[in-house]
C-alpha atoms as a PDB file:
ATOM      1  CA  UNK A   1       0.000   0.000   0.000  1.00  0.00           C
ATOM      2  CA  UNK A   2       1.322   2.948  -1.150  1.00  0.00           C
ATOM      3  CA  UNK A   3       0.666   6.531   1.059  1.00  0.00           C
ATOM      4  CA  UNK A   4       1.017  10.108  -0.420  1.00  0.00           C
ATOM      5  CA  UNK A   5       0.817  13.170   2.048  1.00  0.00           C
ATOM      6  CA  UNK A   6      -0.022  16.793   1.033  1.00  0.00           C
ATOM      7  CA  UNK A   7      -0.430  18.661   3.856  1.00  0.00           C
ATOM      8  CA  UNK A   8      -2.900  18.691   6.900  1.00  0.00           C
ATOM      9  CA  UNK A   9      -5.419  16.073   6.884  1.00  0.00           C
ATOM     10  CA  UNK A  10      -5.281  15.506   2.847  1.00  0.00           C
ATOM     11  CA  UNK A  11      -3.699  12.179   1.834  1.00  0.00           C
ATOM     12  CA  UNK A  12      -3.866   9.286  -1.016  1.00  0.00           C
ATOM     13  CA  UNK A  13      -3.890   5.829  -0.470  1.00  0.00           C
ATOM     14  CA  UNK A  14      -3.071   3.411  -3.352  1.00  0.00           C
ATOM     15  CA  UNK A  15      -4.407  -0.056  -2.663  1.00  0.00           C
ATOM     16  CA  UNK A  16      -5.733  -3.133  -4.156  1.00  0.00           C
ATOM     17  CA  UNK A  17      -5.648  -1.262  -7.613  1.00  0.00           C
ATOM     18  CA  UNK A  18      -7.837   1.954  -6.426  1.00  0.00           C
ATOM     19  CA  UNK A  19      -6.385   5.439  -5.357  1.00  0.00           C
ATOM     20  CA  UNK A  20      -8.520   7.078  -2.191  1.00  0.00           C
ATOM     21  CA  UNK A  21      -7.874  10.747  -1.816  1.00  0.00           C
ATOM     22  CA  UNK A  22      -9.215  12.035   1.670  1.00  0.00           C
ATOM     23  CA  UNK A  23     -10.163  15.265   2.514  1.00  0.00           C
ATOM     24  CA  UNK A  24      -8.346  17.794  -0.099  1.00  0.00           C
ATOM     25  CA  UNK A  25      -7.848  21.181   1.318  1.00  0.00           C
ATOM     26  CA  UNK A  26      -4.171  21.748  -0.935  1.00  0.00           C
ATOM     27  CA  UNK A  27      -4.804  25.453  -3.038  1.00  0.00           C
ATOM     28  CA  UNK A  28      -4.850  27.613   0.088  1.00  0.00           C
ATOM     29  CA  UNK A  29      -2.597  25.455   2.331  1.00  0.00           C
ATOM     30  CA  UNK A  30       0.748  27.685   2.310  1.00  0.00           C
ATOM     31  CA  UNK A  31       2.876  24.661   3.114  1.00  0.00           C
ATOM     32  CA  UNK A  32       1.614  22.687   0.389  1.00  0.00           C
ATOM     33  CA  UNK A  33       2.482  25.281  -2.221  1.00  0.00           C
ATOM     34  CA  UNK A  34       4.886  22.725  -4.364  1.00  0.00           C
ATOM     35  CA  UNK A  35       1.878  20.631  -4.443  1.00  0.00           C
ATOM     36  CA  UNK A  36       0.656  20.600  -8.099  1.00  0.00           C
ATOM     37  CA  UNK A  37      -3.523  20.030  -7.534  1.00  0.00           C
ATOM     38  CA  UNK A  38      -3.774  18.885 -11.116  1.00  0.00           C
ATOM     39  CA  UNK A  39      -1.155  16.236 -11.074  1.00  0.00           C
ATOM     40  CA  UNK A  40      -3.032  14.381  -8.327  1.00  0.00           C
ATOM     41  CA  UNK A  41      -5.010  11.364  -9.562  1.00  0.00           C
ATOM     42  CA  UNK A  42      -8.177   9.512  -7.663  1.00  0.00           C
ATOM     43  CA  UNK A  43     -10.615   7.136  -8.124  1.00  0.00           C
ATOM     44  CA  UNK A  44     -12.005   8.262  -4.331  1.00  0.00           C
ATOM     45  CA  UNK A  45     -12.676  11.071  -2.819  1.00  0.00           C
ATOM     46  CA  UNK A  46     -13.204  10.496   1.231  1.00  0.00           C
ATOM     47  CA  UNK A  47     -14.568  13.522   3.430  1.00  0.00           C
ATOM     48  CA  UNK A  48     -14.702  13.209   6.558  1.00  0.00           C
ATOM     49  CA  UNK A  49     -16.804  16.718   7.484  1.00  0.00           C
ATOM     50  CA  UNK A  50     -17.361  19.993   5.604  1.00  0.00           C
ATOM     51  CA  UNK A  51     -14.913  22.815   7.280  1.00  0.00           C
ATOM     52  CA  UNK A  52     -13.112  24.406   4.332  1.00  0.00           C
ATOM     53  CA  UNK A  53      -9.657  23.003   5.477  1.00  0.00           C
ATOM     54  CA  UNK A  54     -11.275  19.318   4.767  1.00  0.00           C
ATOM     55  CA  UNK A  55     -13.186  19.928   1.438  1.00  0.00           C
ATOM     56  CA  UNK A  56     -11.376  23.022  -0.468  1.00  0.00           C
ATOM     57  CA  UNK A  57     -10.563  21.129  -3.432  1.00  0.00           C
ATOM     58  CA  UNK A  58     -13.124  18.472  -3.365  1.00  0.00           C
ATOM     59  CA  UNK A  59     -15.096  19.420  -6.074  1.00  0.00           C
ATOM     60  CA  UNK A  60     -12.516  20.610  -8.270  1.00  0.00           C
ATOM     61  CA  UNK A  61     -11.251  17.479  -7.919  1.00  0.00           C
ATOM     62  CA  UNK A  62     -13.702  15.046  -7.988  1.00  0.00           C
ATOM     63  CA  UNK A  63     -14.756  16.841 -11.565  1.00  0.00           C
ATOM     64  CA  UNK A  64     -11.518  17.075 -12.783  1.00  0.00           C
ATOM     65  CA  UNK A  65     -10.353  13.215 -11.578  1.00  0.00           C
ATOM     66  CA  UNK A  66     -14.202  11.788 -12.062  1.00  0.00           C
ATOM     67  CA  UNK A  67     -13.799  10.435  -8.584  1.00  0.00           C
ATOM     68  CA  UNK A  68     -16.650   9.183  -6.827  1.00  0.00           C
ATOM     69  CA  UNK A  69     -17.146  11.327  -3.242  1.00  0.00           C
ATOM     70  CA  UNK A  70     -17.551   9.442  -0.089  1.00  0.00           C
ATOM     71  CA  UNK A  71     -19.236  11.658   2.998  1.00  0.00           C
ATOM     72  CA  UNK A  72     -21.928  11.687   5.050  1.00  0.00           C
ATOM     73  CA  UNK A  73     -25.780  12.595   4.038  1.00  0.00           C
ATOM     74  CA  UNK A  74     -25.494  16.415   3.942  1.00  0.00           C
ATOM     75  CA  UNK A  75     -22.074  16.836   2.714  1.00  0.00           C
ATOM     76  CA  UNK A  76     -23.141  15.063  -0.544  1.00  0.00           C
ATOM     77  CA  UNK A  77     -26.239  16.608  -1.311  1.00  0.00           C
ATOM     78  CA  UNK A  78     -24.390  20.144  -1.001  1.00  0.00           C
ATOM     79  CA  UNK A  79     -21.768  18.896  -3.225  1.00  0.00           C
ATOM     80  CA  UNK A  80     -25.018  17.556  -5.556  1.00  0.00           C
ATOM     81  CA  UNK A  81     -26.178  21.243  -5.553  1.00  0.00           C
ATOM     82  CA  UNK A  82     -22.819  22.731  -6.690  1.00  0.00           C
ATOM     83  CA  UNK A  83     -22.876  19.963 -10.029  1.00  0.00           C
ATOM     84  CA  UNK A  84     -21.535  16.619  -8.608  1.00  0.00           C
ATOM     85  CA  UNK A  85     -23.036  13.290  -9.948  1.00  0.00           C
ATOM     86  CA  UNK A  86     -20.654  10.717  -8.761  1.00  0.00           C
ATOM     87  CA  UNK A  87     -21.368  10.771  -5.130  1.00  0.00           C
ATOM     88  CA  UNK A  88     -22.390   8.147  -2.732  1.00  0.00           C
ATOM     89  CA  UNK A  89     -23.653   9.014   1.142  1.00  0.00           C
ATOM     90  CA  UNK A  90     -22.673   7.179   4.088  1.00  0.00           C
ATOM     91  CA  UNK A  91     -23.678   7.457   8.003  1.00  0.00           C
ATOM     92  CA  UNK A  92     -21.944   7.061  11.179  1.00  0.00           C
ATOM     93  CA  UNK A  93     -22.282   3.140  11.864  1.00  0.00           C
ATOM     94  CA  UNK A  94     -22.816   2.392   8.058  1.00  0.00           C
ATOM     95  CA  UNK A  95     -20.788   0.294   6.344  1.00  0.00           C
ATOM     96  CA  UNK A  96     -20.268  -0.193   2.511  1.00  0.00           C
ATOM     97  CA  UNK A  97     -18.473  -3.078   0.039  1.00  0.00           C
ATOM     98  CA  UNK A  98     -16.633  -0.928  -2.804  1.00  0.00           C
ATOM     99  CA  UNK A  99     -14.295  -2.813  -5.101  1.00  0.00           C
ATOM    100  CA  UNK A 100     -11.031  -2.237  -3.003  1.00  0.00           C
ATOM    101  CA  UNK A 101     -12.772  -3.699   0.445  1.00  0.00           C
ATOM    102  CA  UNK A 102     -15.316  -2.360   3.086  1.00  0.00           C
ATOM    103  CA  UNK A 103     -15.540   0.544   4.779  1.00  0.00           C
ATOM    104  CA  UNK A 104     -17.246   1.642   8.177  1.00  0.00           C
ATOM    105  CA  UNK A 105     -17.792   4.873   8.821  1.00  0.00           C
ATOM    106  CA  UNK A 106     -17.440   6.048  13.166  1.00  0.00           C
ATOM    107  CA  UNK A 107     -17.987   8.425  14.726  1.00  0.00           C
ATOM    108  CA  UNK A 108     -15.935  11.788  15.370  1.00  0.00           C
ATOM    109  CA  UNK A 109     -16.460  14.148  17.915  1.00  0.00           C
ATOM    110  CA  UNK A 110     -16.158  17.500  15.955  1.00  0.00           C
ATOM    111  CA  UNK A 111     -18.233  19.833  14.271  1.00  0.00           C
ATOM    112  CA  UNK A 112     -19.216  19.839  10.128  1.00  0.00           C
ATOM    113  CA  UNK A 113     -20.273  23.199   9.556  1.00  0.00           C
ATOM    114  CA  UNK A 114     -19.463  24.242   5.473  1.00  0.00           C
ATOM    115  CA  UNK A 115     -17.791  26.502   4.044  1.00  0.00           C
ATOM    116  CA  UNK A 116     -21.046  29.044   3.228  1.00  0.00           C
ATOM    117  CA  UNK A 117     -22.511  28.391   6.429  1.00  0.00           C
ATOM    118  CA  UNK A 118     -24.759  25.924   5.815  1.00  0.00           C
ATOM    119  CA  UNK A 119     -24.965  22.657   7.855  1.00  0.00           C
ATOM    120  CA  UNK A 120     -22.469  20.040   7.527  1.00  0.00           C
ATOM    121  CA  UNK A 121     -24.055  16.660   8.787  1.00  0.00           C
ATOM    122  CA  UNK A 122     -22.370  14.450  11.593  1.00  0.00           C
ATOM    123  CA  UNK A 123     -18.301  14.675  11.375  1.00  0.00           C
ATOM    124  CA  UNK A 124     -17.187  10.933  10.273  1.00  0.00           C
ATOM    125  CA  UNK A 125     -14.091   8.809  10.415  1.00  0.00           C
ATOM    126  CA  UNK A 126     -13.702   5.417   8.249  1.00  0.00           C
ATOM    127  CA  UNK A 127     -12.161   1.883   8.963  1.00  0.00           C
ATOM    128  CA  UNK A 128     -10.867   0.519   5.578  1.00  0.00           C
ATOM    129  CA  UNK A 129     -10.753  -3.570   5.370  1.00  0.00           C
ATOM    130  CA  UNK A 130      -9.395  -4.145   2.167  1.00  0.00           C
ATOM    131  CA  UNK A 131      -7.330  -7.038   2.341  1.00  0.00           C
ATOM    132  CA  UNK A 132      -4.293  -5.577   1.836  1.00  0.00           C
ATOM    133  CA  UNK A 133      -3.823  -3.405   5.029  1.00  0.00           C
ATOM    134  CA  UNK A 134      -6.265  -2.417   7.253  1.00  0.00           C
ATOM    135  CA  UNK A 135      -6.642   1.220   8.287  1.00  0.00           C
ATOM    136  CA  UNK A 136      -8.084   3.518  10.506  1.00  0.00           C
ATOM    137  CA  UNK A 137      -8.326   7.449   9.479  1.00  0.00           C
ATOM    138  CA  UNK A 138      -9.800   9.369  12.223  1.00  0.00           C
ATOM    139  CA  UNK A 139     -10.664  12.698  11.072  1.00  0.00           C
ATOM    140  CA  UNK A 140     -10.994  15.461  13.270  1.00  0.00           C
ATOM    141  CA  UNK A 141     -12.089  14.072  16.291  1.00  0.00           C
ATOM    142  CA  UNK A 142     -11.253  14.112  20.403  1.00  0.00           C
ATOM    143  CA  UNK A 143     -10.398  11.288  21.961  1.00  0.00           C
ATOM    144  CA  UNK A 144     -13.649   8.991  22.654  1.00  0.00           C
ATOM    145  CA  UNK A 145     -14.249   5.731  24.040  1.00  0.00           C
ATOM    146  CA  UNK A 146     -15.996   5.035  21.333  1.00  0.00           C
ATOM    147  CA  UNK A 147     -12.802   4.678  19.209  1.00  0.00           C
ATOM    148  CA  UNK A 148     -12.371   0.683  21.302  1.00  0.00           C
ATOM    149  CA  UNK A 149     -15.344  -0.396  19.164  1.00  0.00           C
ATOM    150  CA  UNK A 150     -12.668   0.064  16.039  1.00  0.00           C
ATOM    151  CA  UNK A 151     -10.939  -3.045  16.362  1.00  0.00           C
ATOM    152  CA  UNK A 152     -13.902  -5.147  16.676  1.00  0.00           C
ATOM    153  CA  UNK A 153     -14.695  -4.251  13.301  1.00  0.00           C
ATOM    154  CA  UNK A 154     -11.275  -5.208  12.015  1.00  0.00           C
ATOM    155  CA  UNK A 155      -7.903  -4.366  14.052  1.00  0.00           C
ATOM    156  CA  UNK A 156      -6.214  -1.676  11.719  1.00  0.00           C
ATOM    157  CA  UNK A 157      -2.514  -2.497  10.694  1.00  0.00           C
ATOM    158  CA  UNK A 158      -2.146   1.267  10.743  1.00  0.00           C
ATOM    159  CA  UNK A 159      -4.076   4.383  11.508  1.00  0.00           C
ATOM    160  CA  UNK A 160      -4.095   7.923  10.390  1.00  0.00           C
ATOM    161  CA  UNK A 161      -4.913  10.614  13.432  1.00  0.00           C
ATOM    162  CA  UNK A 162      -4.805  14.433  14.208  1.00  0.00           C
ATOM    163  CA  UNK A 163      -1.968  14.997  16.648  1.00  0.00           C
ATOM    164  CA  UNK A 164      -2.722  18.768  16.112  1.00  0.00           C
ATOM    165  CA  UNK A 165      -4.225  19.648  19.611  1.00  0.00           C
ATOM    166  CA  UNK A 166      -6.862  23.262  19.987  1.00  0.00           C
ATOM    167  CA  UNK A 167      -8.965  21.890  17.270  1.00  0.00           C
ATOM    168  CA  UNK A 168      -8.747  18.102  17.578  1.00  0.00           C
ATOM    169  CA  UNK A 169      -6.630  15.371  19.917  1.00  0.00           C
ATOM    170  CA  UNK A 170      -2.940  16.549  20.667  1.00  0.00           C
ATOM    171  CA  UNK A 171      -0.617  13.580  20.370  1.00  0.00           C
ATOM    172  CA  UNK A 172      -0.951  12.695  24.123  1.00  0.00           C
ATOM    173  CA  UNK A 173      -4.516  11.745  23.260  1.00  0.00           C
ATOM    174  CA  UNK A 174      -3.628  10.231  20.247  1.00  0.00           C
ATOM    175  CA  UNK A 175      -1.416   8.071  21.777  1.00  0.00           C
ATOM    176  CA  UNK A 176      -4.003   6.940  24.111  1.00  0.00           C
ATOM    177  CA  UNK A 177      -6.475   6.441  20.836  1.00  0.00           C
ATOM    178  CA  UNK A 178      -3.781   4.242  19.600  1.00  0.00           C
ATOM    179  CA  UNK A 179      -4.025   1.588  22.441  1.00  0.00           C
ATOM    180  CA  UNK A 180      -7.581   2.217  22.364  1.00  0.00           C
ATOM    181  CA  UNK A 181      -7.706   0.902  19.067  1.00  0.00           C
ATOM    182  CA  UNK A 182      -5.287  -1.626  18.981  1.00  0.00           C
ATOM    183  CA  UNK A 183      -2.805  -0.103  17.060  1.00  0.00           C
ATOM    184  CA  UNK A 184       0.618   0.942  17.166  1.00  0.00           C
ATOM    185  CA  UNK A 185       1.719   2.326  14.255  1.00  0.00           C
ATOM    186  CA  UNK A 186       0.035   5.723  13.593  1.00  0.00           C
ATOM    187  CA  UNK A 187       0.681   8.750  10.814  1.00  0.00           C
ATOM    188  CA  UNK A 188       0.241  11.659  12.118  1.00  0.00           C
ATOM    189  CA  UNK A 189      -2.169  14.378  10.603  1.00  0.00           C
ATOM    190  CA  UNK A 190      -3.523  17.890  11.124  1.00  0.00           C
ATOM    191  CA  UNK A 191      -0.515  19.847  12.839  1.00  0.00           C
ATOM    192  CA  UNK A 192       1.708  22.734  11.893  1.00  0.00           C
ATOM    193  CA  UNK A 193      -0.904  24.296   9.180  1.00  0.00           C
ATOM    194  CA  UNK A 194      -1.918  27.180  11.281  1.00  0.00           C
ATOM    195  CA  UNK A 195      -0.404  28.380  14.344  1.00  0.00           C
ATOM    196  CA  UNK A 196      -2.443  27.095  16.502  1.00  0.00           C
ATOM    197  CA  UNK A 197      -2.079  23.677  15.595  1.00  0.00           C
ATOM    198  CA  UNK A 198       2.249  23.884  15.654  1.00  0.00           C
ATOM    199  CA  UNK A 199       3.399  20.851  17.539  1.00  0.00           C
ATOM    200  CA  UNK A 200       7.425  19.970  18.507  1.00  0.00           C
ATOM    201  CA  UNK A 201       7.618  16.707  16.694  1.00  0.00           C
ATOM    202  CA  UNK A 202      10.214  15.703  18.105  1.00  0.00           C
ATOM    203  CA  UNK A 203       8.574  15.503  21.407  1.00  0.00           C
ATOM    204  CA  UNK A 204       5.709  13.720  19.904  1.00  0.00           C
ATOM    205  CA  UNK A 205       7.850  11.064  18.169  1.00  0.00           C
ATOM    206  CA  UNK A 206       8.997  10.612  21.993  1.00  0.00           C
ATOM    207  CA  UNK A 207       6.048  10.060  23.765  1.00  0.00           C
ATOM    208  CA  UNK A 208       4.856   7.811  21.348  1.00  0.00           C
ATOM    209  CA  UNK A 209       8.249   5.818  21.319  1.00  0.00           C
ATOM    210  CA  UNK A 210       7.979   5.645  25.167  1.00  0.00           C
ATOM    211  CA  UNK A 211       4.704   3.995  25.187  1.00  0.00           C
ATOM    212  CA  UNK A 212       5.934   1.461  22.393  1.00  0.00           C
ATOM    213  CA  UNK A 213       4.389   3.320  19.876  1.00  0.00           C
ATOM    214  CA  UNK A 214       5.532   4.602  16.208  1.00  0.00           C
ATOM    215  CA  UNK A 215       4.540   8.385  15.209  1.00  0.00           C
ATOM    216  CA  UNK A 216       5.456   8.913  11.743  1.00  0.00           C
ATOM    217  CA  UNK A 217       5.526  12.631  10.723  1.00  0.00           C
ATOM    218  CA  UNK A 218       5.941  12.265   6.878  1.00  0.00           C
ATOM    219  CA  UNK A 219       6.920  15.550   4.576  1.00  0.00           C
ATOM    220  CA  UNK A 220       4.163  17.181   2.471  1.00  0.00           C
ATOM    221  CA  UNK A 221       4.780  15.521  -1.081  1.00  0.00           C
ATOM    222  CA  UNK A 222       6.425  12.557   0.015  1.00  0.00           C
ATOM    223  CA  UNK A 223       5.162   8.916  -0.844  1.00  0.00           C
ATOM    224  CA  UNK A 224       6.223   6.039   1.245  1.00  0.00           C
ATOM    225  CA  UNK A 225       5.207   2.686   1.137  1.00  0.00           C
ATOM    226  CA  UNK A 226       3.234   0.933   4.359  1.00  0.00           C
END
């Protein structure tokens, strides 16, 4: 499975022949400025709620890729409204077979308001069995004890979770969502965007490491396999 980051919460994941693009905010993210938005490919589009630093670029490209949008009720009937066809609507404690495996969709403890104003639905995370490796992404969520229901859906090989803190878990909690869920390697998302979301990594990497846990911090543009 391959992973590309670029920047904040916005990754792809190649697997089992299908690339999954989650929640593109890229155009207006300063750090991602050697990002080129039209050289990034997807067959998915995941969103996990509607603020604007989750779904910038999702319609640009979802028309431009022909990606089919994954998001909760309200979230894809807005995107509907703006022109979208390709779009299919999930709920917290759905789940859903596409070709690449299933996927659940959990609860986050957030909020999902969009961009104009208008209401944004329940925020969402999704568990990904695909038979390759299982995953986790989080979204933007606090810690809950709802996250030790993930692993008996399937125990994730890896999971992706905001270590951010103000807005979302810091990586203390994270690292306690990690055991929660069974877990111990984890990428780290939303941090270092804005200023109130600057972390010291290297004191992140630590704590994690001292609990028996790998943090992995990856560079915006990098791919690594996982």
């Amino acid at each position: 499975m391959k992973f590309t980051y670029y920047g904040h919460s916005c990754f792809r994941v190649e697997t089992k022949g299908s690339a999954i693009l989650f929640d593109p905010f890229i155009s207006q993210n300063p750090l991602a400025a050697e990002v080129d938005l039209d050289a990034i490919t997807a067959d998915y589009i995941f969103v996990s709620h509607g603020h604007e630093d989750h779904i910038l670029d999702c319609a640009y490209l979802a028309e431009r890729t022909g990606a089919l949008v994954v998001s909760n009720f309200e979230i894809c009937e807005w995107l509907r409204r703006k022109g979208l066809k390709r779009l299919h609507a999930m709920n917290t404690g759905g789940q859903w077979t596409f070709p690449f495996g299933v996927v659940k969709a959990v609860a986050a403890q957030h909020s999902s308001g969009l961009p104009d104003g208008s209401y944004g639905g329940n925020p969402m995370g999704f568990v990904f069995k695909t038979g390759d490796r299982n995953f986790f992404y989080a979204g933007d969520t606090a810690l809950t004890l709802d996250m030790q229901l993930i692993p008996s859906f399937v125990p994730p090989d890896l999971a992706f979770l905001p270590i951010g803190d103000n807005f979302t878990m810091g990586y203390e909690d994270a690292a306690r969502a990690a055991t929660m869920i069974q877990c111990r390697r984890i990428i780290g998302l939303h941090f270092d965007t804005f200023a109130s979301i600057r972390i010291d990594k290297e004191l992140a990497r630590t704590h994690f490491k001292s609990r028996g846990l790998e943090l992995i911090l990856p560079e915006i543009g990098t791919t690594i396999e996982l």
